[in-house]
C-alpha atoms as a PDB file:
ATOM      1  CA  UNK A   1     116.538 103.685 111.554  1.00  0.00           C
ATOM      2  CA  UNK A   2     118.040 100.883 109.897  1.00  0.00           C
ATOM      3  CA  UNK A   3     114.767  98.307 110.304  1.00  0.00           C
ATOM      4  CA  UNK A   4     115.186  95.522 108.488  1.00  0.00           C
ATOM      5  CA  UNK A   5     110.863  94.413 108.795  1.00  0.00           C
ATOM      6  CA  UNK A   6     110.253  97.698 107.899  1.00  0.00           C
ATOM      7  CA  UNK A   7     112.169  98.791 104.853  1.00  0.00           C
ATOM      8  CA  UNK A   8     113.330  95.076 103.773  1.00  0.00           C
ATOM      9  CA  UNK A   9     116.745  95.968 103.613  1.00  0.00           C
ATOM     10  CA  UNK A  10     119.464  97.128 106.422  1.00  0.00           C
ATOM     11  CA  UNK A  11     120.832 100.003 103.216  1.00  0.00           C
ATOM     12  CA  UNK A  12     117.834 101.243 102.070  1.00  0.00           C
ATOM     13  CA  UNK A  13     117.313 103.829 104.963  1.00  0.00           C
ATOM     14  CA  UNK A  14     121.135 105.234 104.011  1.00  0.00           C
ATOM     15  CA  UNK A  15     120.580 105.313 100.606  1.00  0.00           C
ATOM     16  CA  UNK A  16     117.800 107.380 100.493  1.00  0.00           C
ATOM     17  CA  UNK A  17     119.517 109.570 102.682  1.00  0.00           C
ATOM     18  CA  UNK A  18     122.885 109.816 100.721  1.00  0.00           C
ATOM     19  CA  UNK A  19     121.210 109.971  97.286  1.00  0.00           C
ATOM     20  CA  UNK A  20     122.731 106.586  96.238  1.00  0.00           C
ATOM     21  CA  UNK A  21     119.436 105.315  94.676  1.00  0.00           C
ATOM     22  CA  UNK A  22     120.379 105.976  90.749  1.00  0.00           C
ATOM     23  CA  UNK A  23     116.640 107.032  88.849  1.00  0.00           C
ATOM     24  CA  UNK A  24     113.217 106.942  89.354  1.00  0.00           C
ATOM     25  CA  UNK A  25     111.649 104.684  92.369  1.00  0.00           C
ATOM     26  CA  UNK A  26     109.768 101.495  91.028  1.00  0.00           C
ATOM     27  CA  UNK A  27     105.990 102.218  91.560  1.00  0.00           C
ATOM     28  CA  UNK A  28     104.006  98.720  92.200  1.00  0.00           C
ATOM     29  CA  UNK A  29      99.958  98.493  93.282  1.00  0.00           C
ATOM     30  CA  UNK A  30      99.354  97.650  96.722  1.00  0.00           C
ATOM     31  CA  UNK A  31      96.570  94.963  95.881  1.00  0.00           C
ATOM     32  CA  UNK A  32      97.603  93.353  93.328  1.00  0.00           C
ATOM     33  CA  UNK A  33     101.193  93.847  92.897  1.00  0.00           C
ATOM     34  CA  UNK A  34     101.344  94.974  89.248  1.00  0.00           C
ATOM     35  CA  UNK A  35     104.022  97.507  88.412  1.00  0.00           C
ATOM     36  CA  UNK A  36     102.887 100.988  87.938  1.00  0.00           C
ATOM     37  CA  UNK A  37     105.412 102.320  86.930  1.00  0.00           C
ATOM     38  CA  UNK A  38     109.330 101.140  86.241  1.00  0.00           C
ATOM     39  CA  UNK A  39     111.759 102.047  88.017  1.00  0.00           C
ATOM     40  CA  UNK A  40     114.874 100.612  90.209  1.00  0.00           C
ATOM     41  CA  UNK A  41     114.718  99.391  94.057  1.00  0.00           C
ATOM     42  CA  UNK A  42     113.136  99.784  96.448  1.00  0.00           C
ATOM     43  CA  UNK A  43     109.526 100.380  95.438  1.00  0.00           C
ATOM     44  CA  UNK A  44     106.765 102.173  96.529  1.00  0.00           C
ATOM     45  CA  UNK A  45     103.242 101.795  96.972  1.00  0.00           C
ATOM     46  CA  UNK A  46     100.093 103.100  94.776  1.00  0.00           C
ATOM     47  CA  UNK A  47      96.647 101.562  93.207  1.00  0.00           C
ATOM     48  CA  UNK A  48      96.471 100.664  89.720  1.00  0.00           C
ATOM     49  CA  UNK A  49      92.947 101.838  87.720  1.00  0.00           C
ATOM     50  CA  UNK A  50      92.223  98.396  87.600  1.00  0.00           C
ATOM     51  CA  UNK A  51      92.342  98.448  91.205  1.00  0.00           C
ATOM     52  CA  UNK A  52      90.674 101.616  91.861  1.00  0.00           C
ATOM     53  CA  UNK A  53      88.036 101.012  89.860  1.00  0.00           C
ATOM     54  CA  UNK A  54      86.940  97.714  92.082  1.00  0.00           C
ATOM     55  CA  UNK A  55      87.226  99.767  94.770  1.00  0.00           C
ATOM     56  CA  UNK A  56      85.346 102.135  93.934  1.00  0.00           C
ATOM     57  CA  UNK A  57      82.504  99.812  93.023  1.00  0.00           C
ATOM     58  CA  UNK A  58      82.743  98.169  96.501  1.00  0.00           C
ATOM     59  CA  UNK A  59      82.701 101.551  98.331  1.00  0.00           C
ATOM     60  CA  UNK A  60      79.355 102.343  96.006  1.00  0.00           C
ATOM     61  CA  UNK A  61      77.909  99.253  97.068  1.00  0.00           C
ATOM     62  CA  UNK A  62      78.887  99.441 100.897  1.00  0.00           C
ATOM     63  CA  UNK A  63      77.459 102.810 100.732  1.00  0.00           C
ATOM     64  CA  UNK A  64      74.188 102.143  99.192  1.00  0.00           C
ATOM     65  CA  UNK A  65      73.741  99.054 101.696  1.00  0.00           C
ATOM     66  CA  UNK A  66      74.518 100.882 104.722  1.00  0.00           C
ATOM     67  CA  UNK A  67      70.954 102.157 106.974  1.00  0.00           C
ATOM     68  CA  UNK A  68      70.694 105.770 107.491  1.00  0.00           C
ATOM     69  CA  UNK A  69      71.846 107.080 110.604  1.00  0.00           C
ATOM     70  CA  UNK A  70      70.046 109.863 112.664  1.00  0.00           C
ATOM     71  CA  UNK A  71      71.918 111.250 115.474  1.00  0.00           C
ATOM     72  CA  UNK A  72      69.815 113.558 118.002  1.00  0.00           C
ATOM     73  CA  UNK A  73      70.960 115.402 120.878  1.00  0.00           C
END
């Protein structure tokens, strides 16, 4: 349990276990790394609307690029 590649830190398992983390958990965007929302160590993961919204585009475009498919039996 204690990963250190996968959690960062050899503690951080335990102290989510033990309730030693004091306040909220640190939210940061996955792509770009901004800080959702404040908080202390470790962080966790979300999309800011920046973010989401340039996703969204490229999943509009991907989508109106892609050929229809027709699947028979």
């Amino acid at each position: 349990m204690n990963n250190p590649i996968m959690f960062g830190r050899k503690d951080l398992p335990n102290a989510f276990l033990t309730g030693t983390i004091d306040g909220p958990i640190q939210v940061v965007c996955g792509w770009c790394d901004s800080e959702i929302s404040p908080g202390s160590s470790p962080a966790s993961h979300g999309i800011c609307p920046s973010c989401l919204c340039e996703q969204r585009k490229q999943l509009s475009t991907m989508r109106t690029s892609l050929e229809p498919l027709l699947a028979v039996e």
